[in-house]
C-alpha atoms as a PDB file:
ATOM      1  CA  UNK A   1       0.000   0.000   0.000  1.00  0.00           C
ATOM      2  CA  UNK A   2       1.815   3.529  -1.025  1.00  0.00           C
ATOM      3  CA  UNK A   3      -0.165   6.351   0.029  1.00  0.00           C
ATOM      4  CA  UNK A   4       0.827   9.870  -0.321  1.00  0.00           C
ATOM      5  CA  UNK A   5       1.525  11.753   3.062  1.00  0.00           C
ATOM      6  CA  UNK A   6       1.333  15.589   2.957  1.00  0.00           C
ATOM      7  CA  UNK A   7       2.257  17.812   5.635  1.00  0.00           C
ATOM      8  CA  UNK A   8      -0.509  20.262   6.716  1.00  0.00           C
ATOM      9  CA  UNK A   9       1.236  23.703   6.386  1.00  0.00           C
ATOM     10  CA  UNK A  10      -1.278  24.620   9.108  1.00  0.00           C
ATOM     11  CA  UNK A  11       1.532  22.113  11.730  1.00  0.00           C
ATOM     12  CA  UNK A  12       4.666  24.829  11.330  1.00  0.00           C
ATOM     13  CA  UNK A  13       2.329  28.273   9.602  1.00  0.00           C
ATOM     14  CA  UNK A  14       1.312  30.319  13.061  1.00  0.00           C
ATOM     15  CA  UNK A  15       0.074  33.638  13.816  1.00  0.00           C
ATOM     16  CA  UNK A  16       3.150  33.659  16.028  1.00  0.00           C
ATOM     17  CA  UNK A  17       5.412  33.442  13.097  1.00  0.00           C
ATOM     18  CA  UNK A  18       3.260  35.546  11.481  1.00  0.00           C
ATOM     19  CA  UNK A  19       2.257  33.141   9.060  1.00  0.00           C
ATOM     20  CA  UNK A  20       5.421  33.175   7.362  1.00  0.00           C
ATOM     21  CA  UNK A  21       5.031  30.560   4.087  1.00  0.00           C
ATOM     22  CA  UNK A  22       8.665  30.991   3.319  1.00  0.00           C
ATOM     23  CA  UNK A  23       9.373  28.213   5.644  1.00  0.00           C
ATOM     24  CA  UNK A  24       7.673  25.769   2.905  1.00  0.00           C
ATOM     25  CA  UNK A  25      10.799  26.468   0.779  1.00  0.00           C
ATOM     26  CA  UNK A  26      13.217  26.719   3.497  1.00  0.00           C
ATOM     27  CA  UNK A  27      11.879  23.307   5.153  1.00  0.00           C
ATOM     28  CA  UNK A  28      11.287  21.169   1.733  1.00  0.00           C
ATOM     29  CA  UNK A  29      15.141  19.669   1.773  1.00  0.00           C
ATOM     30  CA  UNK A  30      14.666  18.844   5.336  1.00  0.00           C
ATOM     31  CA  UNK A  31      11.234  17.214   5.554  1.00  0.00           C
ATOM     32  CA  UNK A  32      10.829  13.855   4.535  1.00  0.00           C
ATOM     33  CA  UNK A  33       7.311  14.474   3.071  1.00  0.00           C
ATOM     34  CA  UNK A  34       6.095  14.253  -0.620  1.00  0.00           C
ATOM     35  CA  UNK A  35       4.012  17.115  -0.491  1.00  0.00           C
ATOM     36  CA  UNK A  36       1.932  19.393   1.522  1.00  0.00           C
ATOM     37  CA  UNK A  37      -1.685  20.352   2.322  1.00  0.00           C
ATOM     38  CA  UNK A  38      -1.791  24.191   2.115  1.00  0.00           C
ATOM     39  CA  UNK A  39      -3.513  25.309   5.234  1.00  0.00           C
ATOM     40  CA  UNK A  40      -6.047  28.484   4.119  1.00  0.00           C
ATOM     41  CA  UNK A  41      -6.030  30.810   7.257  1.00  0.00           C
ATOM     42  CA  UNK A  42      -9.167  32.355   8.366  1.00  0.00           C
ATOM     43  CA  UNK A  43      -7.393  35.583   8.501  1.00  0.00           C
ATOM     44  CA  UNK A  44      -7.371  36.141   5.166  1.00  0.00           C
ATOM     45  CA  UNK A  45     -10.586  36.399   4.829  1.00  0.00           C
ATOM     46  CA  UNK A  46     -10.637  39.843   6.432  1.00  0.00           C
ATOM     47  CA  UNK A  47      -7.507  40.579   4.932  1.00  0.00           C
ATOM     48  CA  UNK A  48      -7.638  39.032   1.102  1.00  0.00           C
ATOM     49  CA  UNK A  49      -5.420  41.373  -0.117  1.00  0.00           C
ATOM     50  CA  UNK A  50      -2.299  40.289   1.875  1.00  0.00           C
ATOM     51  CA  UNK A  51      -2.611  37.013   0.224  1.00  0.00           C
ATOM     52  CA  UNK A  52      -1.328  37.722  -3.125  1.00  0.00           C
ATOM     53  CA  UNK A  53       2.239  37.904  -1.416  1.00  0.00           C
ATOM     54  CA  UNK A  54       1.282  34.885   0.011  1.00  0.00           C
ATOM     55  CA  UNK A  55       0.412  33.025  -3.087  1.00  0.00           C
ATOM     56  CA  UNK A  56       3.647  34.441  -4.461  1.00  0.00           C
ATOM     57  CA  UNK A  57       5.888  32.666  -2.037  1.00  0.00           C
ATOM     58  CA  UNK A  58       3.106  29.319  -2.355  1.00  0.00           C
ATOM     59  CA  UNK A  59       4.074  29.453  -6.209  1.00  0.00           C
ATOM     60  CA  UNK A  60       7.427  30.157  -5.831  1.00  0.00           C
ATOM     61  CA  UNK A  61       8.383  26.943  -3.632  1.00  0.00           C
ATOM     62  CA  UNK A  62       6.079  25.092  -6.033  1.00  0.00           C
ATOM     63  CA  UNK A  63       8.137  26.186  -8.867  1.00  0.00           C
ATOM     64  CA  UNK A  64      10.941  24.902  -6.689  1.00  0.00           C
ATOM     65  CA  UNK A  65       9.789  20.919  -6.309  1.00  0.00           C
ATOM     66  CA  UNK A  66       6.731  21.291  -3.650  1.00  0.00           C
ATOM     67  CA  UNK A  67       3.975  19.735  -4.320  1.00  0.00           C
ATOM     68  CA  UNK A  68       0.310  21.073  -2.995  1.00  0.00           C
ATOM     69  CA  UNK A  69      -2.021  18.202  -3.273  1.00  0.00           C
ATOM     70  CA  UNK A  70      -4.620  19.070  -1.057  1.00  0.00           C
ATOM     71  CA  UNK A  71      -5.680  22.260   0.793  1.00  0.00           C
ATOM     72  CA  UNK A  72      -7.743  22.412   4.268  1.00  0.00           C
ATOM     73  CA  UNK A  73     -10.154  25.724   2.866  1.00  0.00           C
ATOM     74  CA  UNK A  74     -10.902  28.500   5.469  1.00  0.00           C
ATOM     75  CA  UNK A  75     -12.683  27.297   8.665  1.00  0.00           C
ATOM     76  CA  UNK A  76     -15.132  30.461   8.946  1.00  0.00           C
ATOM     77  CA  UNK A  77     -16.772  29.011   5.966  1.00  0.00           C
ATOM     78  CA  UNK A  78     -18.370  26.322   7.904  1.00  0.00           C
ATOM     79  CA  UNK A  79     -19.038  28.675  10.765  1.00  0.00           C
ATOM     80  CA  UNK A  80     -20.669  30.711   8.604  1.00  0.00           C
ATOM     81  CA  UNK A  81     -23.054  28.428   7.812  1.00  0.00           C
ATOM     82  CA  UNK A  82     -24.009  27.727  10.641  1.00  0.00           C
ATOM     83  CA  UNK A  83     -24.447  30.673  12.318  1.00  0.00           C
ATOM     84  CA  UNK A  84     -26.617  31.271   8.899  1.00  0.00           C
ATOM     85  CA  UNK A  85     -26.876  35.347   9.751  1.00  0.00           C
ATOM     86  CA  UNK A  86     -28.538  37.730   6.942  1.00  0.00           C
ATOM     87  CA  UNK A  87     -25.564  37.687   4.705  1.00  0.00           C
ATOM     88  CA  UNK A  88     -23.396  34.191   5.853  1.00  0.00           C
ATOM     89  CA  UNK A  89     -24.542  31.863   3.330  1.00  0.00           C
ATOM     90  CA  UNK A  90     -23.627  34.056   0.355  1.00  0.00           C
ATOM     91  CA  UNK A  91     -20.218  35.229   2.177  1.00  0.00           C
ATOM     92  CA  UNK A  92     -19.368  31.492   3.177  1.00  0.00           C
ATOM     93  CA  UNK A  93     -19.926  30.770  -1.096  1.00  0.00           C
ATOM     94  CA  UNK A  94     -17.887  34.124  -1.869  1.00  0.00           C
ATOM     95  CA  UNK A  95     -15.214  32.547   0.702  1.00  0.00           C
ATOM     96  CA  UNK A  96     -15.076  29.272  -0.654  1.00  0.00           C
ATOM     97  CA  UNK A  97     -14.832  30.139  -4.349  1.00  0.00           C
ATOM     98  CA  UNK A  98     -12.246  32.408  -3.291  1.00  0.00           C
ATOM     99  CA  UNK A  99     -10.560  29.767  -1.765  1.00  0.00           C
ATOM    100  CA  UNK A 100     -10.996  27.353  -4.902  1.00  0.00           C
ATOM    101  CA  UNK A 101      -9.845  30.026  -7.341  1.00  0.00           C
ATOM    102  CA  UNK A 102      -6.031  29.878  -5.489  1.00  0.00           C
ATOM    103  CA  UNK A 103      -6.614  26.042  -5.140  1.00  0.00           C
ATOM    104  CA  UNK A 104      -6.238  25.633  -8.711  1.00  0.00           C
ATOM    105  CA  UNK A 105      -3.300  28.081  -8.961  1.00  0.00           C
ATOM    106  CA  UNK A 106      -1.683  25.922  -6.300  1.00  0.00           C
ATOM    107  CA  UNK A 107      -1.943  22.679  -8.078  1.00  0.00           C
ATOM    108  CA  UNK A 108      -4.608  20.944  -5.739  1.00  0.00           C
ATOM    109  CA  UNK A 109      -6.655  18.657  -6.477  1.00  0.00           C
ATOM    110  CA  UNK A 110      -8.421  18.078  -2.929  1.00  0.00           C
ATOM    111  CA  UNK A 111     -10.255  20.432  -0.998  1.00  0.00           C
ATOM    112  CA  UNK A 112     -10.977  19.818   2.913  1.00  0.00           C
ATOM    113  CA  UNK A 113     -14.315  21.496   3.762  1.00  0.00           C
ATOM    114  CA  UNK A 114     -15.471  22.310   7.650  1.00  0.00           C
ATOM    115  CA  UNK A 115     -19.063  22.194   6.378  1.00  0.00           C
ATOM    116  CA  UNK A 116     -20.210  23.301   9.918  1.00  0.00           C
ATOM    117  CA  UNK A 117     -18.492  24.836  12.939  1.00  0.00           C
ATOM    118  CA  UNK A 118     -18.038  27.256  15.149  1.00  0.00           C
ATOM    119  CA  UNK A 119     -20.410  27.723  18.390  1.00  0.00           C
ATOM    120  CA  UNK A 120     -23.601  27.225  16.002  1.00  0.00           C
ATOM    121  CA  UNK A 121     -22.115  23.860  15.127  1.00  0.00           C
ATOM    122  CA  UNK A 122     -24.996  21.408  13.687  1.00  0.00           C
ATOM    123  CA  UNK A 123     -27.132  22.994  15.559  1.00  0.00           C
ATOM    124  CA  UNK A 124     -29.700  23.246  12.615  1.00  0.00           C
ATOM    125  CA  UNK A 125     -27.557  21.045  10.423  1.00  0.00           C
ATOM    126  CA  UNK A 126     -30.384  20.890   7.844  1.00  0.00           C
ATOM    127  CA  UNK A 127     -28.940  24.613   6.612  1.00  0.00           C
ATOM    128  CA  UNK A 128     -25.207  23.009   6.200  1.00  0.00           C
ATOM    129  CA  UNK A 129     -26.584  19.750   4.212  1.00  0.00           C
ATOM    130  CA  UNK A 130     -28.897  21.550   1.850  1.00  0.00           C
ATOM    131  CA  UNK A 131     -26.010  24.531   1.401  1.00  0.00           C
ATOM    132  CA  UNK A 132     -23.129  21.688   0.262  1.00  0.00           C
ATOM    133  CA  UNK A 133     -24.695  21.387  -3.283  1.00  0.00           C
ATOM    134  CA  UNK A 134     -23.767  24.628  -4.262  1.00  0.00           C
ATOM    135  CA  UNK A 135     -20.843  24.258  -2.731  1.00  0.00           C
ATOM    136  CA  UNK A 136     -19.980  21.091  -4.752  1.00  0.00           C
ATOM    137  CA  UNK A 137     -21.435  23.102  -7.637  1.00  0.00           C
ATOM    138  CA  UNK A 138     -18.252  25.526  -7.450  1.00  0.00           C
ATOM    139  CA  UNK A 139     -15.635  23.017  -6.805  1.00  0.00           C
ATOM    140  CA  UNK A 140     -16.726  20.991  -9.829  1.00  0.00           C
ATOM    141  CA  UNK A 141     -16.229  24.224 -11.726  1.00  0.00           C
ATOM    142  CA  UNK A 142     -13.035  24.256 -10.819  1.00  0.00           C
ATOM    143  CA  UNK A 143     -12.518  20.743 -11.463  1.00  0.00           C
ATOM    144  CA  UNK A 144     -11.664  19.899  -7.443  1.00  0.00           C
ATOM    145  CA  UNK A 145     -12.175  16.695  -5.682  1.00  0.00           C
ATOM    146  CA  UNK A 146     -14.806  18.352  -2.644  1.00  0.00           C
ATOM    147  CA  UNK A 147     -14.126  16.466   1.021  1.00  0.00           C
ATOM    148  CA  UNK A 148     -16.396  17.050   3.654  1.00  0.00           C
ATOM    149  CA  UNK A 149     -14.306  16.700   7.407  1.00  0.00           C
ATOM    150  CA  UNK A 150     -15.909  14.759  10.224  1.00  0.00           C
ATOM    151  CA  UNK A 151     -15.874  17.631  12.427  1.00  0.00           C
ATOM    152  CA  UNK A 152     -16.269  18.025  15.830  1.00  0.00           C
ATOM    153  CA  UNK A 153     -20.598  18.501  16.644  1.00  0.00           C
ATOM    154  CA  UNK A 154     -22.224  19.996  19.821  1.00  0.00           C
ATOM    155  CA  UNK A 155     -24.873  18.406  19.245  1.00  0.00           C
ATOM    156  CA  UNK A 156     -25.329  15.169  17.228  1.00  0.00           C
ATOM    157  CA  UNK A 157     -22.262  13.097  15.850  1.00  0.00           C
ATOM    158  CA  UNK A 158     -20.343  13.621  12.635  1.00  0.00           C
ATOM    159  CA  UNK A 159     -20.551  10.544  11.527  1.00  0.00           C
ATOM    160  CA  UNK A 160     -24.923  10.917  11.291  1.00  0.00           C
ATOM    161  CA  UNK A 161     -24.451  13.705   9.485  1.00  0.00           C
ATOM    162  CA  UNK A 162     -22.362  12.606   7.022  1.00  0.00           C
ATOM    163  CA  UNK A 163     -24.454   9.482   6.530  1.00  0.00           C
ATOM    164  CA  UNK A 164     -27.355  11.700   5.943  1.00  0.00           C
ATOM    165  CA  UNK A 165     -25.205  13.939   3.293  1.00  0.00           C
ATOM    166  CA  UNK A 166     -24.324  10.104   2.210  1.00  0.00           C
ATOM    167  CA  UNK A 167     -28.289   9.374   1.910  1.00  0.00           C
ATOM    168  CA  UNK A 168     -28.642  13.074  -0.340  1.00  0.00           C
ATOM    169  CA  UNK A 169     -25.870  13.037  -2.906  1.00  0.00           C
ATOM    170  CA  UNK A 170     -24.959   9.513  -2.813  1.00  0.00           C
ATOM    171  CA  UNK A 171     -21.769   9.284  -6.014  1.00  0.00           C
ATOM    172  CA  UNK A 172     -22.083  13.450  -5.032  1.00  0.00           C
ATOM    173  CA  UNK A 173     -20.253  13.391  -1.723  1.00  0.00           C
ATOM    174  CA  UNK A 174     -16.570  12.398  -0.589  1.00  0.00           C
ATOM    175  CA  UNK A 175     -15.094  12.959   2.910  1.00  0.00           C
ATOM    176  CA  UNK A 176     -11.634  13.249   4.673  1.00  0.00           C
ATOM    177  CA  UNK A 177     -11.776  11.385   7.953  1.00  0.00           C
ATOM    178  CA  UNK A 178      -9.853  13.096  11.066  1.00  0.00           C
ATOM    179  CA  UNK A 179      -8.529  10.457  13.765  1.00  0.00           C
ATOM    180  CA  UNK A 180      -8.881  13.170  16.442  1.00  0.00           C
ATOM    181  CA  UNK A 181     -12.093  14.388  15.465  1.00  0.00           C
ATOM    182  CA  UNK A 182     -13.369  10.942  15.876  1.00  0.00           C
ATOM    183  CA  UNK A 183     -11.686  10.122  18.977  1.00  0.00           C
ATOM    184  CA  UNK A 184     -12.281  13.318  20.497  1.00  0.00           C
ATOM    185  CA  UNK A 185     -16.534  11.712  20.291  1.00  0.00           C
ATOM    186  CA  UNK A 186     -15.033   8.445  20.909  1.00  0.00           C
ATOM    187  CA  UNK A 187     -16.503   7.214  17.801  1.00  0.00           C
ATOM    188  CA  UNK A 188     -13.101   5.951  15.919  1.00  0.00           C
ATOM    189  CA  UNK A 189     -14.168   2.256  15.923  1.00  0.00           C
ATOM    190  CA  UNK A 190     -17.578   3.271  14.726  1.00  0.00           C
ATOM    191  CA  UNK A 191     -16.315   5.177  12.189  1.00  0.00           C
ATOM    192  CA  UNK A 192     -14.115   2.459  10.774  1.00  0.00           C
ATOM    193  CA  UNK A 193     -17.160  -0.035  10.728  1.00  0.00           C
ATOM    194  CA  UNK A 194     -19.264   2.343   9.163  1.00  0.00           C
ATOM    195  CA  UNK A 195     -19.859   0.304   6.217  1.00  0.00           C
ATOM    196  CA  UNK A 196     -21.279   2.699   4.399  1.00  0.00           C
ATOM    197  CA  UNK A 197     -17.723   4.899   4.094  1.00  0.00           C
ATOM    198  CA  UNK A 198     -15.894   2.017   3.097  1.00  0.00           C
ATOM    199  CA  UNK A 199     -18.016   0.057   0.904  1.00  0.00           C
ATOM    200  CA  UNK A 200     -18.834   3.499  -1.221  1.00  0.00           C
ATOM    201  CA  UNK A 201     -15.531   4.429  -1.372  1.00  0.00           C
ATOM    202  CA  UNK A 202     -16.505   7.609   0.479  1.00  0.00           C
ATOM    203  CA  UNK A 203     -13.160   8.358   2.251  1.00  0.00           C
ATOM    204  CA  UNK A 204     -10.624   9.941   0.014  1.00  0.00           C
ATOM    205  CA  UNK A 205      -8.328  11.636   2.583  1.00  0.00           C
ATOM    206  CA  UNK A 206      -7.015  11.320   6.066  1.00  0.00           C
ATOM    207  CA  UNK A 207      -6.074  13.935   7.990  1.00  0.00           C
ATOM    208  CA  UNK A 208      -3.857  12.501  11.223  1.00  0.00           C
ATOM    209  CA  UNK A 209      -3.287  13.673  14.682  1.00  0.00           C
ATOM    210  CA  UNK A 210      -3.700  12.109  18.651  1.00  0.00           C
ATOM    211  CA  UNK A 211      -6.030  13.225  21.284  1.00  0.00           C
ATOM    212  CA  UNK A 212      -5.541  12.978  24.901  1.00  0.00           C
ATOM    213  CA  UNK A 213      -9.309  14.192  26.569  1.00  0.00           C
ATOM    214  CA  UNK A 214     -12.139  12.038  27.128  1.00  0.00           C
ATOM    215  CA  UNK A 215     -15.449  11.991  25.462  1.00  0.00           C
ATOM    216  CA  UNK A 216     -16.425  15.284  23.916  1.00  0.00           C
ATOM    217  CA  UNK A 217     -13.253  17.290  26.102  1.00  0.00           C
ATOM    218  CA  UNK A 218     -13.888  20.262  25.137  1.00  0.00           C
ATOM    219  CA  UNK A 219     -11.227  21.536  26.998  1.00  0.00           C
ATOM    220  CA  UNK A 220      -8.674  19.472  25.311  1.00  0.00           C
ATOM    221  CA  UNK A 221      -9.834  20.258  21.641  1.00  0.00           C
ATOM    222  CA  UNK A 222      -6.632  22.229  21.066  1.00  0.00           C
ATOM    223  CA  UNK A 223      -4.094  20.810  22.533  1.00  0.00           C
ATOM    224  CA  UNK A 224      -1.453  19.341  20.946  1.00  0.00           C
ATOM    225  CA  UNK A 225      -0.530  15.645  21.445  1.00  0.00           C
ATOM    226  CA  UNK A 226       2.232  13.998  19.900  1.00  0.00           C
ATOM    227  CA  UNK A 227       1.361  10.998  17.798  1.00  0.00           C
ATOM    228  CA  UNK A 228       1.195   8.260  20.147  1.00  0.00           C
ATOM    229  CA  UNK A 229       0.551   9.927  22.943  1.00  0.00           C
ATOM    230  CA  UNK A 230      -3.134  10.811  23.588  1.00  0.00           C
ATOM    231  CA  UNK A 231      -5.939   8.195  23.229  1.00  0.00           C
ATOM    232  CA  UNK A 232      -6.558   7.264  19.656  1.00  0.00           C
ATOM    233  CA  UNK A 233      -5.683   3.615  18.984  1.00  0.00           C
ATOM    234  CA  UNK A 234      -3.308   3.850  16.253  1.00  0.00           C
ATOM    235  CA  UNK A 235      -2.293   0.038  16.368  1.00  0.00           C
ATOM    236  CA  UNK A 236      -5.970  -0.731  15.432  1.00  0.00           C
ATOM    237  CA  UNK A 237      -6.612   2.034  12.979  1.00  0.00           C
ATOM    238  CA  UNK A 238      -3.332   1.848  10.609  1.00  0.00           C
ATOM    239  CA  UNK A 239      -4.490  -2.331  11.094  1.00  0.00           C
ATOM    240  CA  UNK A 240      -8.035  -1.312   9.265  1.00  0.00           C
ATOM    241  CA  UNK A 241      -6.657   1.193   6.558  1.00  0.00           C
ATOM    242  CA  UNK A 242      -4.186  -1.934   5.637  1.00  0.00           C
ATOM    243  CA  UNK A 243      -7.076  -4.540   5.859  1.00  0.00           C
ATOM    244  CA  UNK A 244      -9.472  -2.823   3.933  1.00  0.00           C
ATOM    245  CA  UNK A 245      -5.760  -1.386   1.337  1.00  0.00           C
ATOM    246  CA  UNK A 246      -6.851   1.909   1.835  1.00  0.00           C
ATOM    247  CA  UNK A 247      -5.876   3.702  -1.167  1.00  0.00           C
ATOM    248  CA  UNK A 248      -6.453   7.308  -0.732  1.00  0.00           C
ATOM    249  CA  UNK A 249      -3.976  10.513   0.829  1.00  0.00           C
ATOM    250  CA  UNK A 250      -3.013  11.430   3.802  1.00  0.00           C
ATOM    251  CA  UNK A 251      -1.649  14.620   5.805  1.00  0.00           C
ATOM    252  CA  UNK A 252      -0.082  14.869   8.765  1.00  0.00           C
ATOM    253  CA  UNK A 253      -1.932  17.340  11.559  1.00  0.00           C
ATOM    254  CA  UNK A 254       0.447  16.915  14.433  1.00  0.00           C
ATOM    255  CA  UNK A 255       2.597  19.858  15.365  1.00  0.00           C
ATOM    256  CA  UNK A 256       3.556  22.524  17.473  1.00  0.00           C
ATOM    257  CA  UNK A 257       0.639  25.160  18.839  1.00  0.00           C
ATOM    258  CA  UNK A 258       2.708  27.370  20.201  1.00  0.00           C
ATOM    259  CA  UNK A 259       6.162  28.976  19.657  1.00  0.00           C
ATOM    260  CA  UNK A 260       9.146  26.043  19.710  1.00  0.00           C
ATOM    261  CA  UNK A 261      12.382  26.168  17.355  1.00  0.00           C
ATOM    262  CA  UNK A 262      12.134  25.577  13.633  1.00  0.00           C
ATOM    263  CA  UNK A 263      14.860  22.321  14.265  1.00  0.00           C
ATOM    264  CA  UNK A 264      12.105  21.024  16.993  1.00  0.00           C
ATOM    265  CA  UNK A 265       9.143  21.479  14.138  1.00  0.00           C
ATOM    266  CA  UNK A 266      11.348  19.578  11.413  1.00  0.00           C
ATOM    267  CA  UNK A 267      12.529  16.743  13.748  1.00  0.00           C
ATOM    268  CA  UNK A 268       9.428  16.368  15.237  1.00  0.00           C
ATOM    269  CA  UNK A 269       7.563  16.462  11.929  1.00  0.00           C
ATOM    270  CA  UNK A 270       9.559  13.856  10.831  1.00  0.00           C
ATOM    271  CA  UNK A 271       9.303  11.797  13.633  1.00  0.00           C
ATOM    272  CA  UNK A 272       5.170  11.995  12.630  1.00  0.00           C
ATOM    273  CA  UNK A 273       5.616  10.879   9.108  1.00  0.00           C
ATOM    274  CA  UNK A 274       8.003   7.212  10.171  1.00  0.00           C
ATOM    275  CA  UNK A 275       5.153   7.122  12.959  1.00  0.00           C
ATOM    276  CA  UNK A 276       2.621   6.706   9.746  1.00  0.00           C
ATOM    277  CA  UNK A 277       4.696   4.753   7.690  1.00  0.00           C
ATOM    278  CA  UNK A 278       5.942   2.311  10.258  1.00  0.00           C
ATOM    279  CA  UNK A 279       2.313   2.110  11.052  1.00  0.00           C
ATOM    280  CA  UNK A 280       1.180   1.266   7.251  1.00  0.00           C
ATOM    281  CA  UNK A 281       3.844  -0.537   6.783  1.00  0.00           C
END
């Protein structure tokens, strides 16, 4: 089994290195990645003129060997749909086709989609199912592969909704499965014997990380845990993805939160991707 394993820009891109994507270039020869999943920040979305420097750099390490495959579109998208405001469903489209017009600049083929969020959450997830077909109607513009994330609910599970969004668009909708979002419900297990998923061919991406709280921890939602060392069962999980040859990409969501050394980032990085390919192997 060879899957590709990105490297979620999002793991060594902060606000307290003020989102500096000249480290892409600067940490390609040292990472032992074969691409990356360009992290959109939410920022930007106030700010969209700032990004055309940023694309600049994006391109410019592209032009230099890296490889975007996938990108993880702005998070406010989702919460904007939920919170479903005069105004938030046509900003959360503007948003996203914003975010697909640089998607296709980048090179990537996969888009990552929070289809709810925020404190709203699934509250009146009816609004966030019956909203994705015009979002799928923009990606397919665009010619982009559309992945709905099993996000973190306050109210139901993910994995209901996504069976209902399943039920709706059947061949329609794809989704990216997070390990911590569905250990963080405790629903990991479920999730894997979900035939449904599996038998459809529903799960195109992975997005990997640990997570060390109990059932619905709100408290440890955003804390970082090295791979290995919070709760998800990693033994059983890389054992299903190899029994069922799971075919599909992957990208690495462990890293630092807060400020650490750029050597600590690159080593520990590193240390994620032989944790997934000892695992797969």
């Amino acid at each position: 089994m060879q899957n590709i394993i990105l490297c979620s820009t999002g793991t060594f891109i902060h606000t307290w290195n003020g989102r500096d994507h000249t480290l892409i270039e600067k940490f390609m020869p040292k990472l032992l990645y074969q691409g990356f999943e360009i992290f959109m920040f939410d920022y930007y979305a106030n700010n969209p003129n700032e990004y055309d420097d940023v694309a600049k750099t994006v391109l410019a390490a592209k032009e230099n060997g890296a490889d975007f495959s996938s990108m993880h579109t702005q998070k406010s998208i989702g919460e904007l749909i939920s919170r479903n405001e005069t105004g938030d469903i046509e900003n959360a489209l503007r948003l996203f086709e914003w975010n697909c017009g640089y998607a296709v600049k980048f090179g990537v083929k996969l888009l990552v989609l929070h289809l709810w969020g925020g404190a709203p959450s699934d509250k009146h997830i009816g609004v966030n199912i019956k909203t994705f077909a015009k979002l799928k109607e923009i990606s397919d513009k665009y010619n982009l592969i559309l992945t709905v994330e099993n996000i973190v609910c306050n109210t139901s599970k993910p994995l209901a909704h996504m069976k209902k969004l399943w039920e709706i668009y059947r061949g329609d909708i794809k989704f990216t499965i997070d390990v911590r979002q569905a250990e963080f419900h405790k629903s990991l297990i479920e999730t894997c014997e979900s035939s449904f998923l599996w038998d459809n061919n529903l799960v195109s991406h992975l997005h990997i990380a640990d997570f060390g709280g109990g059932y619905m921890d709100w408290s440890q939602l955003r804390v970082i845990t090295a791979l290995g060392q919070g709760n998800v069962d990693f033994d059983y999980f890389f054992g299903f993805l190899k029994s069922i040859n799971y075919q599909g990409s992957i990208a690495v969501e462990s890293g630092y939160g807060q400020e650490t050394s750029y050597d600590d980032m690159i080593n520990d990085s590193n240390k994620s991707y032989k944790f997934i390919k000892d695992g797969l192997t």
